[in-house]
N, C-alpha and C. Protein backbone atom coordinates (compact mmCIF):
# COMPACT_ATOMS: atom_id res chain seq x y z
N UNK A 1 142.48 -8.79 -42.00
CA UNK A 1 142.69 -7.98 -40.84
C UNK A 1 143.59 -8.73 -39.88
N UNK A 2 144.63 -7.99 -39.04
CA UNK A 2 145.49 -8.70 -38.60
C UNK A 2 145.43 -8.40 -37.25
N UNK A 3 145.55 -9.22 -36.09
CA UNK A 3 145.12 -8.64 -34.88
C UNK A 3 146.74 -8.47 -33.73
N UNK A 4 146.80 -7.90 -33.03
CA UNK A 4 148.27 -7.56 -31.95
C UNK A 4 148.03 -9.56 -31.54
N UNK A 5 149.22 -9.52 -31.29
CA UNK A 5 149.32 -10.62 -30.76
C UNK A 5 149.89 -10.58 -29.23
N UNK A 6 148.77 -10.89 -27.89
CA UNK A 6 149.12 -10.68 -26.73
C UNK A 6 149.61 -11.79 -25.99
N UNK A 7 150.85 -10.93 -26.00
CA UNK A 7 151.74 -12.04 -24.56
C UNK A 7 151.84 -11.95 -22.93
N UNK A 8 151.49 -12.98 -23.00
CA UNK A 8 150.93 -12.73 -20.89
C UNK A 8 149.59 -13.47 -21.11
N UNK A 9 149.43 -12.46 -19.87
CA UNK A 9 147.43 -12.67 -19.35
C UNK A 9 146.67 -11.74 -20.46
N UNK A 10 145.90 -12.23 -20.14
CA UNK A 10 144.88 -11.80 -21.36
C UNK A 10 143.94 -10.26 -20.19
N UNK A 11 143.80 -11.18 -19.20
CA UNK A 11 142.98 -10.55 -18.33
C UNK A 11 143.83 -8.99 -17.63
N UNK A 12 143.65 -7.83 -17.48
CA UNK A 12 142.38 -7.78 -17.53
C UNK A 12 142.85 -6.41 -18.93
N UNK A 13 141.65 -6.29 -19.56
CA UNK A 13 141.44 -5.82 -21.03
C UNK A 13 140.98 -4.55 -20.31
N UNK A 14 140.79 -4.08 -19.59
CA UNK A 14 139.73 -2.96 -18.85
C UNK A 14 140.68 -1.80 -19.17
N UNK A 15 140.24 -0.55 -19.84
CA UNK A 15 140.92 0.28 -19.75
C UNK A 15 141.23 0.54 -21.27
N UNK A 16 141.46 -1.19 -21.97
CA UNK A 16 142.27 -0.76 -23.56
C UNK A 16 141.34 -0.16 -24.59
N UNK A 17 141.32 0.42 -25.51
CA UNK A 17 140.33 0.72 -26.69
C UNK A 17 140.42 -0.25 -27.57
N UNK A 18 138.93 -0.37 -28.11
CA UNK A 18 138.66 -1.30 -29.08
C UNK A 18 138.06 -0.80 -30.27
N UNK A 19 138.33 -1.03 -31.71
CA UNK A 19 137.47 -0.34 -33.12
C UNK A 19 137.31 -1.43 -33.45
N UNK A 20 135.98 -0.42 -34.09
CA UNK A 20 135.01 -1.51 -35.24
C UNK A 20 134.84 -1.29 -36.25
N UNK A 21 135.26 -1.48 -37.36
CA UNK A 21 135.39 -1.33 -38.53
C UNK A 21 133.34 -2.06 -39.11
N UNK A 22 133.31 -0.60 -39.68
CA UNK A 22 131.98 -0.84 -40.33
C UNK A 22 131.84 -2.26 -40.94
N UNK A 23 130.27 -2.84 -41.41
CA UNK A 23 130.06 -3.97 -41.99
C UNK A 23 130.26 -3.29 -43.42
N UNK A 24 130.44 -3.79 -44.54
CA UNK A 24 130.69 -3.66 -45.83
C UNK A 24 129.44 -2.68 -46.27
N UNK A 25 127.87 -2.86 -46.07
CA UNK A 25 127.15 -2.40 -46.75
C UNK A 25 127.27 -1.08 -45.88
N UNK A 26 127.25 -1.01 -44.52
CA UNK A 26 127.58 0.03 -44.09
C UNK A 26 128.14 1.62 -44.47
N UNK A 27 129.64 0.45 -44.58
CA UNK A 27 130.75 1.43 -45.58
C UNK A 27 130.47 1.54 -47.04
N UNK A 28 129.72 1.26 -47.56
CA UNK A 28 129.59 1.54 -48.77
C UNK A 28 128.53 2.76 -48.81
N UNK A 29 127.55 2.85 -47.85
CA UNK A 29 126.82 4.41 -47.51
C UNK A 29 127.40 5.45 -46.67
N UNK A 30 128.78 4.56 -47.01
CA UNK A 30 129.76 6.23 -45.94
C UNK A 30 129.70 6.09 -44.25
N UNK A 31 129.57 5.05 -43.91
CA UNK A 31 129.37 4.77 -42.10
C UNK A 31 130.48 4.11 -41.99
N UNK A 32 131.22 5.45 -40.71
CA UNK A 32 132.51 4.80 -40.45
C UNK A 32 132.40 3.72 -39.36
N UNK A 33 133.60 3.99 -38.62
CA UNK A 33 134.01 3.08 -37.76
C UNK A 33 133.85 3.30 -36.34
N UNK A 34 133.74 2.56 -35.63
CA UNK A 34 133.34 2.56 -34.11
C UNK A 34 134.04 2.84 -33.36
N UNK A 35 134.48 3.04 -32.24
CA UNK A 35 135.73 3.65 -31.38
C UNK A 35 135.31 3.57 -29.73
N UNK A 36 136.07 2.55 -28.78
CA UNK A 36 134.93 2.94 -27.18
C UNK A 36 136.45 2.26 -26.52
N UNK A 37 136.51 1.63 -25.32
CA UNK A 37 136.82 1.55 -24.17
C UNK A 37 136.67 0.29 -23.78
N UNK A 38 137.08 -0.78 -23.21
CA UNK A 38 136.46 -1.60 -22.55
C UNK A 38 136.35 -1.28 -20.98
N UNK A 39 135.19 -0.91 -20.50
CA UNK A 39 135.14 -0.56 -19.17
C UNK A 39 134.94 -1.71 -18.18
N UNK A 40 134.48 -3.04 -18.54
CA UNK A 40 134.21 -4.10 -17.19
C UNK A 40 134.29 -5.44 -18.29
N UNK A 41 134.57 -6.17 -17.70
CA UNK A 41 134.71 -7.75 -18.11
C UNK A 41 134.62 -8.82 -17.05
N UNK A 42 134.65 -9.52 -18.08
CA UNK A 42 134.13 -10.94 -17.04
C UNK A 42 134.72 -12.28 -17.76
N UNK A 43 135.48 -13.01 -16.79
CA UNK A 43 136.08 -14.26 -17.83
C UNK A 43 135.30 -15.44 -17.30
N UNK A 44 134.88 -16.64 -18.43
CA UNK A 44 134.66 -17.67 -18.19
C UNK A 44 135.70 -18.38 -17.77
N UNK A 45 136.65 -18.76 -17.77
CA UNK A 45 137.72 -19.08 -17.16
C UNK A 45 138.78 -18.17 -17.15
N UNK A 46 139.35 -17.59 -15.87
CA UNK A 46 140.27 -16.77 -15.62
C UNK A 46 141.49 -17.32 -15.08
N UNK A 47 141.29 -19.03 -14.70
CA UNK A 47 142.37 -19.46 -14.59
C UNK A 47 143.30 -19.71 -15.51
N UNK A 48 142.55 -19.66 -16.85
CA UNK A 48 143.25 -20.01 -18.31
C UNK A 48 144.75 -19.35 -18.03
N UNK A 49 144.46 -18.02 -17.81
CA UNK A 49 146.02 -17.19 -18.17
C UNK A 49 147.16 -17.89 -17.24
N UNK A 50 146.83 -18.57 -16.38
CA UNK A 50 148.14 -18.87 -15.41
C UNK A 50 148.60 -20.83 -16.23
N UNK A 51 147.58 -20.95 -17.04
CA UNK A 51 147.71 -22.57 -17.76
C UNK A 51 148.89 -22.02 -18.91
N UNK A 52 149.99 -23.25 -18.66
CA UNK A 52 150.88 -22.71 -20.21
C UNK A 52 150.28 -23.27 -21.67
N UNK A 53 150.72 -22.99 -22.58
CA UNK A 53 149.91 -23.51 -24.04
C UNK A 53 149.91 -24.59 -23.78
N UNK A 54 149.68 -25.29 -24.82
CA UNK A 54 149.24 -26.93 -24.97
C UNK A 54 150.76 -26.73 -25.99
N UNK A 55 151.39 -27.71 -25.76
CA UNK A 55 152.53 -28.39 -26.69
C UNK A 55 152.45 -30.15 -27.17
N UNK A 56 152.84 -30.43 -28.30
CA UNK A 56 152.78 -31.74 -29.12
C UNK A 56 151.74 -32.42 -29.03
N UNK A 57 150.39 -30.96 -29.61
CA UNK A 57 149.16 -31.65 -30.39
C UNK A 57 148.88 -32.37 -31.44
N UNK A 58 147.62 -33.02 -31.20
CA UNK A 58 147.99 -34.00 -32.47
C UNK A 58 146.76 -33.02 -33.00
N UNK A 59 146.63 -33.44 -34.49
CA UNK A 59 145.76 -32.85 -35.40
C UNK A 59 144.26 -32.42 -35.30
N UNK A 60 143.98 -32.73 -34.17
CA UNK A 60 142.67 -32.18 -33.77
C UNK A 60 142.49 -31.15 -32.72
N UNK A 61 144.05 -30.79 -32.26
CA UNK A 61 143.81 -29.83 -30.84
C UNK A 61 143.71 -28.55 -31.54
N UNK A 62 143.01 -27.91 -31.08
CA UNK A 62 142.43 -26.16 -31.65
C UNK A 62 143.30 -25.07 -30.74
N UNK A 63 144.38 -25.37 -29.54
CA UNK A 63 144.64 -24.70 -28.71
C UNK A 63 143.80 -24.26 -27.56
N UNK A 64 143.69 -23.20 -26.67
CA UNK A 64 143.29 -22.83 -25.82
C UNK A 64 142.33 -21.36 -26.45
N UNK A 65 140.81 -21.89 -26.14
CA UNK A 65 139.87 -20.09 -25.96
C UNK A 65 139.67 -19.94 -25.06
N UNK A 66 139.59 -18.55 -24.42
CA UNK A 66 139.44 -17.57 -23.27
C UNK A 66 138.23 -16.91 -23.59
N UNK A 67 137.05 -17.26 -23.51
CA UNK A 67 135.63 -16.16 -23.32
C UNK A 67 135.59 -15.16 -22.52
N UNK A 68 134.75 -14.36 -22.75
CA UNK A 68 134.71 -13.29 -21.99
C UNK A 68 133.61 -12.71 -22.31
N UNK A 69 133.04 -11.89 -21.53
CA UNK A 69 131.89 -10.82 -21.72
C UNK A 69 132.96 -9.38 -21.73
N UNK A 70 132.78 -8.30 -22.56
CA UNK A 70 133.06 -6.82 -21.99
C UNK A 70 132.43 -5.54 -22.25
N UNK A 71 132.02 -5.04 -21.43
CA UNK A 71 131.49 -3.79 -21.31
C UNK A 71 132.05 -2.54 -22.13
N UNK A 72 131.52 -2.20 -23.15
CA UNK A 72 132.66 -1.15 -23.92
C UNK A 72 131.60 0.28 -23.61
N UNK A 73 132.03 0.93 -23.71
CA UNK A 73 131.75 2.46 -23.67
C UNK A 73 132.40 2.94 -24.79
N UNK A 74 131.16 3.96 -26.31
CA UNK A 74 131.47 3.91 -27.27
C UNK A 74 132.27 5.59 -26.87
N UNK A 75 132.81 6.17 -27.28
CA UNK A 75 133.06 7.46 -27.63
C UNK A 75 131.98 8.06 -27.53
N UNK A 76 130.48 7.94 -27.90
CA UNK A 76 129.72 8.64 -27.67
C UNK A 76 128.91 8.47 -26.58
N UNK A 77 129.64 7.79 -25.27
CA UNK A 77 129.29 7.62 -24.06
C UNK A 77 128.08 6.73 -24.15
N UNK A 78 127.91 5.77 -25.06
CA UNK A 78 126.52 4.98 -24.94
C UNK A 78 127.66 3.36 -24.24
N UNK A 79 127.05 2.42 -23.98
CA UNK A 79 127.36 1.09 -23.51
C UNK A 79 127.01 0.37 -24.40
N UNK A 80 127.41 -1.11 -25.11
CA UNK A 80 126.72 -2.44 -25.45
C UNK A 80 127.84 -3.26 -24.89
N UNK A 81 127.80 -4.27 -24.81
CA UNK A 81 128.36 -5.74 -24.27
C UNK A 81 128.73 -6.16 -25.31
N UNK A 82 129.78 -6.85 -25.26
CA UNK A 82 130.50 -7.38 -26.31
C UNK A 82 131.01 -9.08 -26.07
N UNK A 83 130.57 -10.37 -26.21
CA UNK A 83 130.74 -11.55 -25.85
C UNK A 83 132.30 -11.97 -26.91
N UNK A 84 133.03 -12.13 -26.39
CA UNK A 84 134.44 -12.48 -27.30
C UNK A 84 135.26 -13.44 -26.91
N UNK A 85 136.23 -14.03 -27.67
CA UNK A 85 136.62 -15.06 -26.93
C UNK A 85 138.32 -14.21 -27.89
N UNK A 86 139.47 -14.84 -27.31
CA UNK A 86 140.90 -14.83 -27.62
C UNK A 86 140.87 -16.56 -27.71
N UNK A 87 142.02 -16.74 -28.88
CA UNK A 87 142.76 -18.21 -28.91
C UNK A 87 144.18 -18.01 -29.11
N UNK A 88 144.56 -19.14 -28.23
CA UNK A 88 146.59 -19.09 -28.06
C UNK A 88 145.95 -20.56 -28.89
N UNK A 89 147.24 -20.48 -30.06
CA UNK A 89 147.35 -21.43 -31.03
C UNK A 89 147.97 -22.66 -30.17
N UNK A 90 148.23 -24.20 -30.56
CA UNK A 90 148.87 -24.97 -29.61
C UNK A 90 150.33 -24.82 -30.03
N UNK A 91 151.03 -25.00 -28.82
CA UNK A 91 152.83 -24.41 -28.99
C UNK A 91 152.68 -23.18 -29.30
N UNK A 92 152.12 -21.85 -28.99
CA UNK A 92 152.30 -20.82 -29.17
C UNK A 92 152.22 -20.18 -27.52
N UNK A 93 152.91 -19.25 -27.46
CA UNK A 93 152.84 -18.35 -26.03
C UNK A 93 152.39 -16.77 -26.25
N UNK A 94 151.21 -17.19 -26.98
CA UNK A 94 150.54 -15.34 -27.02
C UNK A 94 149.28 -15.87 -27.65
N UNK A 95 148.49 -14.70 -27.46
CA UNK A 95 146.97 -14.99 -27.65
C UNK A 95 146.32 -14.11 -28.58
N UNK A 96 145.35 -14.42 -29.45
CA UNK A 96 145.16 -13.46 -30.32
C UNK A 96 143.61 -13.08 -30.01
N UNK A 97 142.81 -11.80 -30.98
CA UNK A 97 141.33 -11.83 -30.35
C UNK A 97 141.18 -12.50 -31.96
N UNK A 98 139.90 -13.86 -31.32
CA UNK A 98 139.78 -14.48 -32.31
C UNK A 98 138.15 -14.05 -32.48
N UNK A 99 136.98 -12.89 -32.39
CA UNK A 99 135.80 -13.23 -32.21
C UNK A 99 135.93 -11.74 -33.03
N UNK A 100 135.52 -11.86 -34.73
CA UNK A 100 136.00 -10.88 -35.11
C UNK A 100 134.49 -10.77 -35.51
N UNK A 101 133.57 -11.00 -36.07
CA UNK A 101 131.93 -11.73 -36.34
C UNK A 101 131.78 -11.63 -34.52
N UNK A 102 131.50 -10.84 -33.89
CA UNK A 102 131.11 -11.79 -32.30
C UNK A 102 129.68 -10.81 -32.30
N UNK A 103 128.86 -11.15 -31.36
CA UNK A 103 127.67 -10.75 -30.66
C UNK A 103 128.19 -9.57 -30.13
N UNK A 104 127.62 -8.42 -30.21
CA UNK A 104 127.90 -6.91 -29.56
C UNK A 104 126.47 -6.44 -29.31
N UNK A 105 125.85 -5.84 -28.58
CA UNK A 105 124.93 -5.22 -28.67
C UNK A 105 124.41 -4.43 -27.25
N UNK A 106 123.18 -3.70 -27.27
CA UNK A 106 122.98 -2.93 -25.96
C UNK A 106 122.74 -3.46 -25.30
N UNK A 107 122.65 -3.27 -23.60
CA UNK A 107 122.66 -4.50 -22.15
C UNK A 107 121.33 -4.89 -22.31
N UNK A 108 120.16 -4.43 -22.56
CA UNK A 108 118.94 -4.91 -22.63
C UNK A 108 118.51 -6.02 -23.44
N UNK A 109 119.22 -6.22 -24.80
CA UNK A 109 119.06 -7.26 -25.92
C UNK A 109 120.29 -8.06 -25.56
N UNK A 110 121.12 -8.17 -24.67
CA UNK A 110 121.98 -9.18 -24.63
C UNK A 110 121.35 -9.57 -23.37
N UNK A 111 120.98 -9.19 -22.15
CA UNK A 111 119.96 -9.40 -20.94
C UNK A 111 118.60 -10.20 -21.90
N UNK A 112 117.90 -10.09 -22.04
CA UNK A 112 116.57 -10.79 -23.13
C UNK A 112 117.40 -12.49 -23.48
N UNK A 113 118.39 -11.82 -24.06
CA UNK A 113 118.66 -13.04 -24.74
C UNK A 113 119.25 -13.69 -24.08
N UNK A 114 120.33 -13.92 -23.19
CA UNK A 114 120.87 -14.67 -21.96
C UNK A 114 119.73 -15.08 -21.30
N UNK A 115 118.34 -14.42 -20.76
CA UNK A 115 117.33 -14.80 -20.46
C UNK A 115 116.93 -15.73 -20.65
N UNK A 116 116.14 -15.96 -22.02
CA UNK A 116 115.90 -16.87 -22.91
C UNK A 116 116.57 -17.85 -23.11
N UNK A 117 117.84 -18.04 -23.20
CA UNK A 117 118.85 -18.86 -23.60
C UNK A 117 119.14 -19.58 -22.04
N UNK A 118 119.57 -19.23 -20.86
CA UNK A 118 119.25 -19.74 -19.51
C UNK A 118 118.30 -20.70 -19.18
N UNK A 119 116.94 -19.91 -19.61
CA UNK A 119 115.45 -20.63 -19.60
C UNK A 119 115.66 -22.00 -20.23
N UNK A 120 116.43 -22.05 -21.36
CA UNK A 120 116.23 -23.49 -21.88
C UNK A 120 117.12 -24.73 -20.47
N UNK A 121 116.31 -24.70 -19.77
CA UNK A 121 117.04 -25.83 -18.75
C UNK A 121 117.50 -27.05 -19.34
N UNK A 122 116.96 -27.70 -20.20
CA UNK A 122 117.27 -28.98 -20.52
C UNK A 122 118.81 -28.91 -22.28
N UNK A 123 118.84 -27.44 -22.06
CA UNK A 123 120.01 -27.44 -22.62
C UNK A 123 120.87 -27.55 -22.20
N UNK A 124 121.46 -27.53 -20.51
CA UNK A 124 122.35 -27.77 -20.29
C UNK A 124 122.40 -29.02 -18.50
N UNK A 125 121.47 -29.79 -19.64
CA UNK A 125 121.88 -31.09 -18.84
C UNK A 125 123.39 -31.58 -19.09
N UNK A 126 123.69 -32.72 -18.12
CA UNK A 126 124.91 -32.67 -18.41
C UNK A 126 125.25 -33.91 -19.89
N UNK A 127 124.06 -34.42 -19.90
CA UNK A 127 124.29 -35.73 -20.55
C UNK A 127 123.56 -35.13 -22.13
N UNK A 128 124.08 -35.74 -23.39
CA UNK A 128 123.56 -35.25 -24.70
C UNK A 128 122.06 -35.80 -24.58
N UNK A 129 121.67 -34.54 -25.65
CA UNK A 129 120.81 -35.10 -25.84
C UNK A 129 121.02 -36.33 -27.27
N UNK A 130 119.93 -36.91 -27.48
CA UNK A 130 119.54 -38.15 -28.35
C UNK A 130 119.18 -38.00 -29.62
């Protein structure tokens, strides 16, 4: 699967349509594909888009990811959240969506689970753990 390759800001996605191509077992009982909107987003870093690529990496740089949360609205007017990230390759000036496997689901089970995942305080000390 091959994705548009976006040049500029990434931000803001609000407005574009997004498909989902069924999981395999899915499509194999005849369940098509998904179709919605992104109606609201949210960037973990939004300063990213104004940073230029990274140029003359050495073999371990991965480039630049852009996270995001977005709000999609399916065609059939229901909501789930969608957690995704884009990566600009290093020396490249465009960004691709790299979160093709990502977490999607309705606001209540992604709310639960941010919950839960928050709660662990000592996960995000600043120092490793041992």
């Amino acid at each position: 699967m091959s994705f548009a390759k976006i040049k500029g800001k990434l931000s803001s996605r609000i407005g574009r349509p997004v498909h989902f191509g069924p999981p395999e077992d899915v499509k194999r009982k005849g369940g098509g594909a998904g179709a919605g909107t992104i109606i609201d987003e949210v960037w973990a870093d939004p300063d990213l888009d104004d940073a230029p690529p990274h140029k003359d990496c050495d073999g371990q740089c991965r480039g630049d990811y852009s996270f995001c949360s977005q709000l999609i609205r399916w065609d059939d007017g229901t909501e789930v959240i969608r957690l995704a990230y884009y990566r600009r390759r290093c020396g490249e000036d465009f960004w691709e969506f790299a979160a093709q496997m990502t977490p999607t689901a309705e606001p209540e089970i992604i709310k639960v689970w941010f919950n839960r995942t928050l709660a662990k305080d000592a996960w995000f000390r600043t120092e490793p753990s041992a």
